[in-house]
N, C-alpha and C. Protein backbone atom coordinates (compact mmCIF):
# COMPACT_ATOMS: atom_id res chain seq x y z
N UNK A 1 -24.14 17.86 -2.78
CA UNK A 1 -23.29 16.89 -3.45
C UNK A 1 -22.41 17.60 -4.48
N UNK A 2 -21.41 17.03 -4.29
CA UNK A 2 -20.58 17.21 -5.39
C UNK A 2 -20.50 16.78 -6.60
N UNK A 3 -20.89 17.72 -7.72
CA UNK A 3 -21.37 16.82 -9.13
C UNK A 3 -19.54 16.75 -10.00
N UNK A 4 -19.01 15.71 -9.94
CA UNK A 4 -18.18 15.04 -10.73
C UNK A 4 -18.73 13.65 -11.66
N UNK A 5 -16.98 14.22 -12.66
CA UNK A 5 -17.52 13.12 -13.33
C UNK A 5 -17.79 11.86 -12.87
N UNK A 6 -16.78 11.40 -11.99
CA UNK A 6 -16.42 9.84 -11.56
C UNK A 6 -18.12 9.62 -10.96
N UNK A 7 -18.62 10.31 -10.05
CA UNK A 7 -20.34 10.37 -9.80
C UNK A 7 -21.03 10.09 -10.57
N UNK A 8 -20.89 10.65 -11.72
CA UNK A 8 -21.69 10.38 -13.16
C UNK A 8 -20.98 8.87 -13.87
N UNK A 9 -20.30 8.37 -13.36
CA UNK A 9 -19.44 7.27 -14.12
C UNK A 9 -19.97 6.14 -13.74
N UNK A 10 -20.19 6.84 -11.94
CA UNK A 10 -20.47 5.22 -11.30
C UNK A 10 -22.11 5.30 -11.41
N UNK A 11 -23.06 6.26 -11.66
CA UNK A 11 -24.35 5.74 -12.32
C UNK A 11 -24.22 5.40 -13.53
N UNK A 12 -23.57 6.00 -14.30
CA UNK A 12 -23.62 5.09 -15.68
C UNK A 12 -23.64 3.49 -15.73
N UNK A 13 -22.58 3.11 -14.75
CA UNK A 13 -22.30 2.09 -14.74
C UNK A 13 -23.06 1.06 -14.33
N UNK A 14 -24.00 2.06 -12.64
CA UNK A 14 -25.04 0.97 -12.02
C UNK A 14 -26.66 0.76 -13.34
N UNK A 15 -26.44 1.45 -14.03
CA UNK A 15 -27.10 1.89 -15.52
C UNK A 15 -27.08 0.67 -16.63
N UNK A 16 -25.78 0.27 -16.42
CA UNK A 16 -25.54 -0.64 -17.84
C UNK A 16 -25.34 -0.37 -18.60
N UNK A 17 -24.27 1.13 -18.71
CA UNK A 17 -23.82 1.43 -20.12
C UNK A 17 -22.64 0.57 -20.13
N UNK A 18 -21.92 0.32 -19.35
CA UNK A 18 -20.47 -0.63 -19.90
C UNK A 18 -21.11 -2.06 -20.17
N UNK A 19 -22.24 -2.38 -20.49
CA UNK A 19 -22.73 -3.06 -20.91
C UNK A 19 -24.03 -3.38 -22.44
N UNK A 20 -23.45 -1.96 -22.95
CA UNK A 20 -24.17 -1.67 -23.98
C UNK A 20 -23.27 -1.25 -25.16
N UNK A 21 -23.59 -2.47 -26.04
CA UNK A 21 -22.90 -1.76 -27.40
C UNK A 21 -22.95 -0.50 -28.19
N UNK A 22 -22.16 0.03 -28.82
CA UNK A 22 -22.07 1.27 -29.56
C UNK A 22 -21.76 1.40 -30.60
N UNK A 23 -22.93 1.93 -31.81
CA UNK A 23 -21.78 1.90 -33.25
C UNK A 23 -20.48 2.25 -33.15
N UNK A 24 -20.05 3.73 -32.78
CA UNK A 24 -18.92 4.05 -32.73
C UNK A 24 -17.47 3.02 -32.30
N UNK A 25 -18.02 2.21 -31.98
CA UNK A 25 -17.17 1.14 -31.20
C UNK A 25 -16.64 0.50 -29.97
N UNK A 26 -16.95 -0.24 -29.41
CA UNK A 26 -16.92 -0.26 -27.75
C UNK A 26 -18.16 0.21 -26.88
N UNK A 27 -18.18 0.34 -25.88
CA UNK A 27 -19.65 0.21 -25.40
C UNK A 27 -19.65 1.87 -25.02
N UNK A 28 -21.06 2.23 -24.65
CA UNK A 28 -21.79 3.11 -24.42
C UNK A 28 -20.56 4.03 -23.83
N UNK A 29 -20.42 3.64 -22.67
CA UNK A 29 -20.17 4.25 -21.45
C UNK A 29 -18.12 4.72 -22.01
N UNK A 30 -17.70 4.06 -22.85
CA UNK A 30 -16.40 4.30 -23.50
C UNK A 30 -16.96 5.81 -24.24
N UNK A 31 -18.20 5.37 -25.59
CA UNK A 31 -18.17 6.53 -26.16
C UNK A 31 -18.74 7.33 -25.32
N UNK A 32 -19.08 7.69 -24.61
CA UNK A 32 -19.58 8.57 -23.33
C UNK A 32 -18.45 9.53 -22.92
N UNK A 33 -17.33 8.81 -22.26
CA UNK A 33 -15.92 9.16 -21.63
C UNK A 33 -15.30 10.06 -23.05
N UNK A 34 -15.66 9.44 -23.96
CA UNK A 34 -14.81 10.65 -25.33
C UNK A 34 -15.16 11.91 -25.33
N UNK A 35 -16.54 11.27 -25.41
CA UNK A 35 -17.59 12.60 -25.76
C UNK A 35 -17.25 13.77 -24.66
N UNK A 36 -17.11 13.07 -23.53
CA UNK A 36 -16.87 14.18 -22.55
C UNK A 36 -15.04 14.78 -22.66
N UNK A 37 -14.50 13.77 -22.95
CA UNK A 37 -12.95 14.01 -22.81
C UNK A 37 -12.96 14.96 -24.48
N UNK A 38 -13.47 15.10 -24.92
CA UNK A 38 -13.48 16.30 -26.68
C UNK A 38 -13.99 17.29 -26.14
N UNK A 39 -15.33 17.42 -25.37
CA UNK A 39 -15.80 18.45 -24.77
C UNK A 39 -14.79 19.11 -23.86
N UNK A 40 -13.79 18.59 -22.69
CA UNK A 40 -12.98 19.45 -22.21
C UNK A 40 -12.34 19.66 -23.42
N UNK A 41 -11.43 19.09 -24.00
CA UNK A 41 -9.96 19.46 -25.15
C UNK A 41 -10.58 20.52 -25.24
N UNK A 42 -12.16 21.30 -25.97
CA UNK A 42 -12.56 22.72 -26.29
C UNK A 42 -12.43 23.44 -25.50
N UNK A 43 -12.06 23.14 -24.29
CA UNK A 43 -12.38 23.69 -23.07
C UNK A 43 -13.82 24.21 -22.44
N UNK A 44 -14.98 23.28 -22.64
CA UNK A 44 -16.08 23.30 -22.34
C UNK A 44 -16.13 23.19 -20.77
N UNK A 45 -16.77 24.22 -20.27
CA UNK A 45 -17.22 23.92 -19.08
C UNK A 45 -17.68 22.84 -18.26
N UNK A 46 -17.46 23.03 -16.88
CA UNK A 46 -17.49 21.79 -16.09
C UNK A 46 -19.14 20.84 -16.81
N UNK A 47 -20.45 22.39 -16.38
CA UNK A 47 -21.89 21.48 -16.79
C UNK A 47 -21.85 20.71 -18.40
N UNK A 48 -20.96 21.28 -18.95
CA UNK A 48 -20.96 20.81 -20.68
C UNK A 48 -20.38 19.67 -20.62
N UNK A 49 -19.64 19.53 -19.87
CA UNK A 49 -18.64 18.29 -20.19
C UNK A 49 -19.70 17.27 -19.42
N UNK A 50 -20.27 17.27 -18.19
CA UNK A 50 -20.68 16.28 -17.57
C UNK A 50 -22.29 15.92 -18.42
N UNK A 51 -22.34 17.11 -19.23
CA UNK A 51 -23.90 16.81 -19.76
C UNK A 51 -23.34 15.67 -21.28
N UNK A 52 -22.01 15.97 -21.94
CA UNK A 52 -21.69 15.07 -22.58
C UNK A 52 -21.31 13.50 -22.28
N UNK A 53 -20.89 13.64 -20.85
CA UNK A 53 -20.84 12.19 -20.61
C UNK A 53 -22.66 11.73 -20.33
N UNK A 54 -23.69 12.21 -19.78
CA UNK A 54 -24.41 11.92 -19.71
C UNK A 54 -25.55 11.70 -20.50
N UNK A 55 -24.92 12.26 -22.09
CA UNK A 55 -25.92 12.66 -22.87
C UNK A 55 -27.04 12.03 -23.21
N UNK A 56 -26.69 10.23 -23.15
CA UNK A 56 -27.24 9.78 -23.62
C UNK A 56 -28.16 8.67 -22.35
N UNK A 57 -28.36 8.87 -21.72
CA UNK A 57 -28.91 8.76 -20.39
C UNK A 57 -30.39 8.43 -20.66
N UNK A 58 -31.43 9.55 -21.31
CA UNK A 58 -32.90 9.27 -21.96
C UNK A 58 -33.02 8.47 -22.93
N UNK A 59 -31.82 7.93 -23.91
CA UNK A 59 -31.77 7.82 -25.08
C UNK A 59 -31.49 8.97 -26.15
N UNK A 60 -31.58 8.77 -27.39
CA UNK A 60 -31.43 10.29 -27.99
C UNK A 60 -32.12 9.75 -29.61
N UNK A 61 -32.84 10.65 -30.01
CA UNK A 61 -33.49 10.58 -31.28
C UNK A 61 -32.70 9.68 -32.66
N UNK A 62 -31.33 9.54 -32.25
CA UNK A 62 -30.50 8.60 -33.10
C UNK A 62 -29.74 7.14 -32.58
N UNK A 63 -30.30 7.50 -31.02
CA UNK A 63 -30.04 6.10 -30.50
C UNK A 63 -31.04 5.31 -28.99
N UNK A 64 -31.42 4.44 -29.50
CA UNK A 64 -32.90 4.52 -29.09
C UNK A 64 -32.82 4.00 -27.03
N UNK A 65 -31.09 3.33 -27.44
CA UNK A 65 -31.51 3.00 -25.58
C UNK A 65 -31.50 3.72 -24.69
N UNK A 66 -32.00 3.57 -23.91
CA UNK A 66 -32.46 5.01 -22.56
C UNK A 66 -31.62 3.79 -21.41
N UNK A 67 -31.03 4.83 -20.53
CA UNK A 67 -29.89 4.35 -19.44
C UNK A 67 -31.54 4.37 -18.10
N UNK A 68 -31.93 5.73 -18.61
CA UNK A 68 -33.01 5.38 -17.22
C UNK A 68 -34.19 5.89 -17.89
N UNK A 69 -35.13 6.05 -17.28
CA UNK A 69 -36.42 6.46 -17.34
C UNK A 69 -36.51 8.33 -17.42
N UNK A 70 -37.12 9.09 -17.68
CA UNK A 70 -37.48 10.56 -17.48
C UNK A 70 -37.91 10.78 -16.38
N UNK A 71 -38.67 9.44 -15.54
CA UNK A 71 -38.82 9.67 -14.39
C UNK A 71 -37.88 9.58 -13.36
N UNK A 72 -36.72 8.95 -13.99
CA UNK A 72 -35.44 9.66 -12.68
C UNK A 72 -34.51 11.16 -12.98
N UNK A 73 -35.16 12.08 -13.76
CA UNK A 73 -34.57 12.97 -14.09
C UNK A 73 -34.15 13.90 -12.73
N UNK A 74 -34.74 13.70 -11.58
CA UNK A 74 -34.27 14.07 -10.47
C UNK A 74 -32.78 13.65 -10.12
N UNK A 75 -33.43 12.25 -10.13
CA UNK A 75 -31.51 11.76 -9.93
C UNK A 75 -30.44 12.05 -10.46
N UNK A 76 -30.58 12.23 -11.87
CA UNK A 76 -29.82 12.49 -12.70
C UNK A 76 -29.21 13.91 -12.21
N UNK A 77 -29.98 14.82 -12.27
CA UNK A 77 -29.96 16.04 -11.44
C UNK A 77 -28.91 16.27 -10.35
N UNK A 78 -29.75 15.44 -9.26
CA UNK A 78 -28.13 15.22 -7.94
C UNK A 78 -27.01 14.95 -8.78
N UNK A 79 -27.24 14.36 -9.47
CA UNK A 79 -25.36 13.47 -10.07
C UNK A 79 -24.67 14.46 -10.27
N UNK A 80 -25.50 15.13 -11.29
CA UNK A 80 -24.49 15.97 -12.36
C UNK A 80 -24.84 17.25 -12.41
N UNK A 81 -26.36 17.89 -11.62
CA UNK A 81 -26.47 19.37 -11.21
C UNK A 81 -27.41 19.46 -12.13
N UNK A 82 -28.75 20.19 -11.75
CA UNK A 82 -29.30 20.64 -13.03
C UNK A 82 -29.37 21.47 -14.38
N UNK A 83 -28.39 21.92 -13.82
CA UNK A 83 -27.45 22.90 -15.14
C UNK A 83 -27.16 21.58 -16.10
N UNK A 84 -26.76 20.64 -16.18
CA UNK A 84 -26.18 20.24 -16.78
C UNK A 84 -27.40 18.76 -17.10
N UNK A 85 -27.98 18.63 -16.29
CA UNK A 85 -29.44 17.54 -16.71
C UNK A 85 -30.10 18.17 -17.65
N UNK A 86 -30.18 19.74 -17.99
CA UNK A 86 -31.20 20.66 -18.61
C UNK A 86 -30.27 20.31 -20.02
N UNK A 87 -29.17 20.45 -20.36
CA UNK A 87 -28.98 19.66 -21.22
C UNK A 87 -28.67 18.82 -21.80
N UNK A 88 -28.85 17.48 -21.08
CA UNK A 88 -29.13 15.87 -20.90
C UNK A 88 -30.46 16.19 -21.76
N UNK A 89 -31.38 16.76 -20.67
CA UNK A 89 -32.62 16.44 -21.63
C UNK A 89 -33.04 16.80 -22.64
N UNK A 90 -32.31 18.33 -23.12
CA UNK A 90 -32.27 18.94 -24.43
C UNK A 90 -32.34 18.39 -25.68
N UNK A 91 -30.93 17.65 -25.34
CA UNK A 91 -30.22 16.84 -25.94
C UNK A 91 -30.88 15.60 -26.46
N UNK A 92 -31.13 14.88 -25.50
CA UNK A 92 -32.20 13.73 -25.69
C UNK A 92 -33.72 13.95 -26.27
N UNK A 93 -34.20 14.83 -25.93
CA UNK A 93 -35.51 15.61 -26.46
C UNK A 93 -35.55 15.59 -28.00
N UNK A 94 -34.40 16.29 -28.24
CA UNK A 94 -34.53 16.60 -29.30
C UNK A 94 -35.00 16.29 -30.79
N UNK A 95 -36.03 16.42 -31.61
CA UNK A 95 -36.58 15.56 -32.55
C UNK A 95 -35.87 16.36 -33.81
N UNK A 96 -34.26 15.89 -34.19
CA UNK A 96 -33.33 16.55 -34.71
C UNK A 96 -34.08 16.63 -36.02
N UNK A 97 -35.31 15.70 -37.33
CA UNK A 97 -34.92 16.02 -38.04
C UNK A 97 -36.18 17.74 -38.35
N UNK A 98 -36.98 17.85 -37.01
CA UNK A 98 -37.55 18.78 -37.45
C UNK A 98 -36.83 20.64 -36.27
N UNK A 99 -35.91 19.80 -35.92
CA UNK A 99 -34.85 21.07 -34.76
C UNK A 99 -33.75 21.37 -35.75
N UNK A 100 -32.94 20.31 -36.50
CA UNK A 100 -31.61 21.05 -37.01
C UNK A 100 -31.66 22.01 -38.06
N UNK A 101 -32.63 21.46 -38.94
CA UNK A 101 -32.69 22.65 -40.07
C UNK A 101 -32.93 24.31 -39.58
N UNK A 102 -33.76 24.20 -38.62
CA UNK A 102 -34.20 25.47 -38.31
C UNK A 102 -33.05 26.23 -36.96
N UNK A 103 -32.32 25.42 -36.28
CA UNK A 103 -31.22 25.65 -35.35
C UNK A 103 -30.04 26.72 -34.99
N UNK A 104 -30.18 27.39 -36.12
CA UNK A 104 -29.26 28.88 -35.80
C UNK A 104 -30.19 30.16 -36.32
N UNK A 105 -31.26 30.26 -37.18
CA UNK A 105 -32.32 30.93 -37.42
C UNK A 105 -33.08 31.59 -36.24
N UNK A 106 -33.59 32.85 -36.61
CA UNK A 106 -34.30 33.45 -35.78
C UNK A 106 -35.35 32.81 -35.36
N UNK A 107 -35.94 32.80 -34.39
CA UNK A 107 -37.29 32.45 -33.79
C UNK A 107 -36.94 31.00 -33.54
N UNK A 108 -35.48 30.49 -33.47
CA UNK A 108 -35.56 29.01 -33.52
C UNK A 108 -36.33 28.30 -32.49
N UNK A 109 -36.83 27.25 -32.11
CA UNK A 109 -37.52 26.32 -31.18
C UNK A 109 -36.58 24.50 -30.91
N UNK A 110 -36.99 24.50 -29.89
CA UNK A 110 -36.53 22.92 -29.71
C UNK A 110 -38.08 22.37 -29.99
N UNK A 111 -37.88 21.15 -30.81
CA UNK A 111 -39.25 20.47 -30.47
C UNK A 111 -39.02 19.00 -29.77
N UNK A 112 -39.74 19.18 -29.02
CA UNK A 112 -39.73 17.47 -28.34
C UNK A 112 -40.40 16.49 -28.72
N UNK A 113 -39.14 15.17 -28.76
CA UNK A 113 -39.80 14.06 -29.04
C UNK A 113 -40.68 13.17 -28.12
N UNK A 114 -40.07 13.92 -26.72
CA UNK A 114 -40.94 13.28 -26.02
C UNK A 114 -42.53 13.44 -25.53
N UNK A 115 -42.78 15.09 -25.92
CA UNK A 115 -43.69 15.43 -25.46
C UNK A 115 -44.57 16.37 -26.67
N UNK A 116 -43.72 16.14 -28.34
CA UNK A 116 -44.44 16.21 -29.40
C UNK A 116 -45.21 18.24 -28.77
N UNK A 117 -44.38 18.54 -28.36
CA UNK A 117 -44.19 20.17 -27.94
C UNK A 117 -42.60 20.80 -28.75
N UNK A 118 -42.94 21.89 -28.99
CA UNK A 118 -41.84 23.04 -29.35
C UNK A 118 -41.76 23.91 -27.97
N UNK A 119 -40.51 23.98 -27.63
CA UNK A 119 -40.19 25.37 -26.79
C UNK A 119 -39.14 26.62 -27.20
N UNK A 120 -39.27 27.17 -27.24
CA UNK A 120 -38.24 28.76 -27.34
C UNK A 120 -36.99 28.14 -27.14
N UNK A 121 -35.77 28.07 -28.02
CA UNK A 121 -34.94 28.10 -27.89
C UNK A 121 -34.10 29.11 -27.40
N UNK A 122 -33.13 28.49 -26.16
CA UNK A 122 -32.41 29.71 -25.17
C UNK A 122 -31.46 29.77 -25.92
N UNK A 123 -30.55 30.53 -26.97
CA UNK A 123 -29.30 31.14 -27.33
C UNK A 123 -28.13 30.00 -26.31
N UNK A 124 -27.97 30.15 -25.14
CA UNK A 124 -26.89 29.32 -24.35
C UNK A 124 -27.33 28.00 -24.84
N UNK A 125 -28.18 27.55 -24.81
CA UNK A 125 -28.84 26.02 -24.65
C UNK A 125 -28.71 25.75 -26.39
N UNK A 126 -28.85 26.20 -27.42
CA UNK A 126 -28.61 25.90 -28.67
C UNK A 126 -26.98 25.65 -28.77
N UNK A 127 -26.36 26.54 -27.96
CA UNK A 127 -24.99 26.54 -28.10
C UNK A 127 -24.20 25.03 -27.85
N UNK A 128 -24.87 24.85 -27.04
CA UNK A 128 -24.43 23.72 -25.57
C UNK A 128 -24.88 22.30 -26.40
N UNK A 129 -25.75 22.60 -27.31
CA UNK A 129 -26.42 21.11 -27.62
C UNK A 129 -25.71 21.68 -29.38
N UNK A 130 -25.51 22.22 -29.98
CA UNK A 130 -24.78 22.46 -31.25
C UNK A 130 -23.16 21.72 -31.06
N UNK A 131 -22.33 22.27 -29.70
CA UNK A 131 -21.25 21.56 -29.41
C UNK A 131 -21.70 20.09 -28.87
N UNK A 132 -22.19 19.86 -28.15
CA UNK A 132 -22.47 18.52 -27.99
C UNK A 132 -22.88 17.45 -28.86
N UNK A 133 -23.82 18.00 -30.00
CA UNK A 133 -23.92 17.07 -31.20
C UNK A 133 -22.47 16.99 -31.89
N UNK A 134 -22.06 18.09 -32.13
CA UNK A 134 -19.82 17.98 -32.64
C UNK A 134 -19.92 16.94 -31.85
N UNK A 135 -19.28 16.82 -30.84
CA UNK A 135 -18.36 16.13 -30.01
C UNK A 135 -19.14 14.73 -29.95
N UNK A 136 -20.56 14.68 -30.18
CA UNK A 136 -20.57 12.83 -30.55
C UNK A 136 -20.51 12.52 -31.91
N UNK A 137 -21.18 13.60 -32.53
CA UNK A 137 -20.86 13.06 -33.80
C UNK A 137 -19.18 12.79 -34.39
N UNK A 138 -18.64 13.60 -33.96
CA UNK A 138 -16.80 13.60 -34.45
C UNK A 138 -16.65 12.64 -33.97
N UNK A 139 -17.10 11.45 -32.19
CA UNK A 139 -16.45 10.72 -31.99
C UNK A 139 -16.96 9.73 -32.96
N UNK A 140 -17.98 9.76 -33.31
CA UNK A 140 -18.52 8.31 -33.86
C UNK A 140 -17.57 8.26 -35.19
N UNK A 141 -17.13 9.26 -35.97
CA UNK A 141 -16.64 9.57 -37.16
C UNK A 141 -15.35 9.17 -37.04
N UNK A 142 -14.72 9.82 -35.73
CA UNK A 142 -13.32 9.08 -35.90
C UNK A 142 -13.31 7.26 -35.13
N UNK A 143 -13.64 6.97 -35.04
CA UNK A 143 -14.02 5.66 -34.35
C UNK A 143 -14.62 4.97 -35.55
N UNK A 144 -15.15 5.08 -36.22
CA UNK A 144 -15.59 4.28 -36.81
C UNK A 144 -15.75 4.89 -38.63
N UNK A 145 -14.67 4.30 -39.38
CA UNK A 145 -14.20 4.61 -40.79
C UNK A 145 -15.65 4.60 -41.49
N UNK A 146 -16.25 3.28 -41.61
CA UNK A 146 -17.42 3.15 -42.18
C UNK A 146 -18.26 4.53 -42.20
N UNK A 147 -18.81 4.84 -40.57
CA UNK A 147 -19.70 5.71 -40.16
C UNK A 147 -19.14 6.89 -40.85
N UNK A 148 -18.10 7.70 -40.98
CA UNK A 148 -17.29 8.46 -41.83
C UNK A 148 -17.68 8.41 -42.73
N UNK A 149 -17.17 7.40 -43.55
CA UNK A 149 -17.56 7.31 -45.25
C UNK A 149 -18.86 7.48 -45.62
N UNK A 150 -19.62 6.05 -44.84
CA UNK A 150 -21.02 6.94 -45.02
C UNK A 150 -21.79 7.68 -44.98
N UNK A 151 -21.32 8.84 -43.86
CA UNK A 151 -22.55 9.98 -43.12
C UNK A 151 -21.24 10.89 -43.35
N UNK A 152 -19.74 11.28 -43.92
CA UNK A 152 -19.32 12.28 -43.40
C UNK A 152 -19.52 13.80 -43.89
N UNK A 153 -20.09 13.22 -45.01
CA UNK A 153 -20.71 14.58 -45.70
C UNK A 153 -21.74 15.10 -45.49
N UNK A 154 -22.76 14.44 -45.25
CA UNK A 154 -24.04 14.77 -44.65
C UNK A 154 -23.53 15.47 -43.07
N UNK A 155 -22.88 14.71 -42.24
CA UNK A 155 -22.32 15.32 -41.24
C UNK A 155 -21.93 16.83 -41.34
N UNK A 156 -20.71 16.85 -42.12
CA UNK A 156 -20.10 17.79 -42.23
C UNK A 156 -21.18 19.18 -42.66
N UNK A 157 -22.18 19.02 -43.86
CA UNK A 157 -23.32 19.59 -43.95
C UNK A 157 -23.64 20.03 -42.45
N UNK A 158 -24.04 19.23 -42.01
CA UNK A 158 -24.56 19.37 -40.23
C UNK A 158 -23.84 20.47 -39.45
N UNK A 159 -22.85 20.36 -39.20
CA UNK A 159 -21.80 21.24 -38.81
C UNK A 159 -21.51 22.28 -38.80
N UNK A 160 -21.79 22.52 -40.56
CA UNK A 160 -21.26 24.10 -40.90
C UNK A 160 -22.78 24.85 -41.06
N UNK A 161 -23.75 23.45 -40.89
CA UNK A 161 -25.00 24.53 -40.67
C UNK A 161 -24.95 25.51 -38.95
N UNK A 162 -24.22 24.60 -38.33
CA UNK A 162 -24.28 24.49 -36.41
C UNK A 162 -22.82 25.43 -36.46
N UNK A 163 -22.16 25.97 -37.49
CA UNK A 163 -20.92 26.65 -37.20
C UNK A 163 -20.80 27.78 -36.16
N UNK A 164 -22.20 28.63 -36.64
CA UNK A 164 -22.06 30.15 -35.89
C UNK A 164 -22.36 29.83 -34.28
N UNK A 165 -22.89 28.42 -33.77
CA UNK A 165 -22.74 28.30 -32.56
C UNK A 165 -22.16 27.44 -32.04
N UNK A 166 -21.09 26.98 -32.85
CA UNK A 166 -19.55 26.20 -32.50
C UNK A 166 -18.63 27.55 -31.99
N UNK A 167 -17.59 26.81 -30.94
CA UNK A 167 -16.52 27.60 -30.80
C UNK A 167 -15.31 27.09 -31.18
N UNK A 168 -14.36 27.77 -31.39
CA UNK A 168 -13.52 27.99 -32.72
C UNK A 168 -12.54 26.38 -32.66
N UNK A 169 -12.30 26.11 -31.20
CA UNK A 169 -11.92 24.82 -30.92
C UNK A 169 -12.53 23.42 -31.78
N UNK A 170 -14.31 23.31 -31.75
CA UNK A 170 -15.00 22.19 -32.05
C UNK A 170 -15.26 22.35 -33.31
N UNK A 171 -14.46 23.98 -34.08
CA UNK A 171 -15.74 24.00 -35.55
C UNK A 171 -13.35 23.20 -35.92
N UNK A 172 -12.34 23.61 -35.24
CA UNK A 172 -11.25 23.22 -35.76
C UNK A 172 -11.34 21.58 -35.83
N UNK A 173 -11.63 20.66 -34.90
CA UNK A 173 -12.00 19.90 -34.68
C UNK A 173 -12.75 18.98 -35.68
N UNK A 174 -13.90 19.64 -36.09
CA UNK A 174 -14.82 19.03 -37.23
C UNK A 174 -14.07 19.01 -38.59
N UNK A 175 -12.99 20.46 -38.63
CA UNK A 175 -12.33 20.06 -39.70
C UNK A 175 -11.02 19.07 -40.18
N UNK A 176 -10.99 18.81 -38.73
CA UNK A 176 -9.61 17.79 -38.58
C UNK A 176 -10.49 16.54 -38.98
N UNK A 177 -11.07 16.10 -38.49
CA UNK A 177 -11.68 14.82 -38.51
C UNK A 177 -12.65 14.39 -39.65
N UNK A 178 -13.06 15.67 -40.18
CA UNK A 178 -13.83 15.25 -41.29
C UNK A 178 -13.11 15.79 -42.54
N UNK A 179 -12.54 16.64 -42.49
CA UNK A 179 -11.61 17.38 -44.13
C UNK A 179 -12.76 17.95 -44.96
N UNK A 180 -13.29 17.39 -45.96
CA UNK A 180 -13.84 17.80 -46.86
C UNK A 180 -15.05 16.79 -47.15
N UNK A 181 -15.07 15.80 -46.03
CA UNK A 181 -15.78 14.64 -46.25
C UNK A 181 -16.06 14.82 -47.74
């Protein structure tokens, strides 16, 4: 199979994300399409971009609805390739507030929320989920003024902790959209 986006669009859809609200504004499956459409503008690779539209597929440690189960992580797989499910689930795994602090540091680890395990963080895979947190967090920020005002400093904190594994596109990006929060 051929893993495209529009593939990944039309499970989203048999999913019920265009049927799920989103802080950022508009439903799931809108902020989905950003997330992925910021990820190309960096020029993120094909698996990066499709793992951003999919990101939120398990749910994710800051947003609790899950599109499917862990037990279709196979499927997910066909859609969008496992290159790019590996960080779907990264992503979703992730139990950010005990992963980000420690996230560009030596010996870093992912720890999971789902399975209350740490694994070895891969250098590529920190990278991939450092840009991917940018690119939802910036969308939610520009989409939604409030979410800005309230989180953009703490955000921005976030960011320039995640800088050394931003590329030069998403760390320009964070500064367009956030300034000086």
């Amino acid at each position: 199979m051929t893993h495209t986006a529009e593939h990944a669009r039309d499970l989203l859809r048999r999913s019920g994300a265009a049927a799920v609200g989103h802080p950022g504004g508009g439903t799931l499956l809108a902020h989905l399409d950003r997330v992925r459409d910021r990820l190309a503008g960096w020029g993120a690779r094909p698996a990066l971009q499709l793992a951003g539209l999919c990101h939120a597929c398990y749910g994710t440690d800051g947003f609790a609805v899950a599109l499917l189960p862990l037990a279709r992580r196979a499927e997910l797989a066909d859609v969008i390739g496992a290159e790019a499910e590996a960080i779907v689930y990264g992503y979703a795994s992730l139990d950010r507030a005990a992963g980000y602090p420690r996230f560009t540091g030596p010996g870093a680890v992912l720890p999971d929320r789902f399975t209350g395990t740490a694994r070895p963080a891969d250098p590529r895979l920190r990278r991939d989920l450092a840009e991917l947190t940018a690119a939802n967090e910036l969308d939610l920020a520009a989409h939604d003024p409030a979410f800005r005002d309230r989180f953009g400093a703490e955000l921005l904190d976030l960011l320039t902790r995640l800088r050394p594994l931003l590329t030069a596109a998403a760390w320009a990006d964070c500064r367009a959209v956030l300034g000086d929060a």
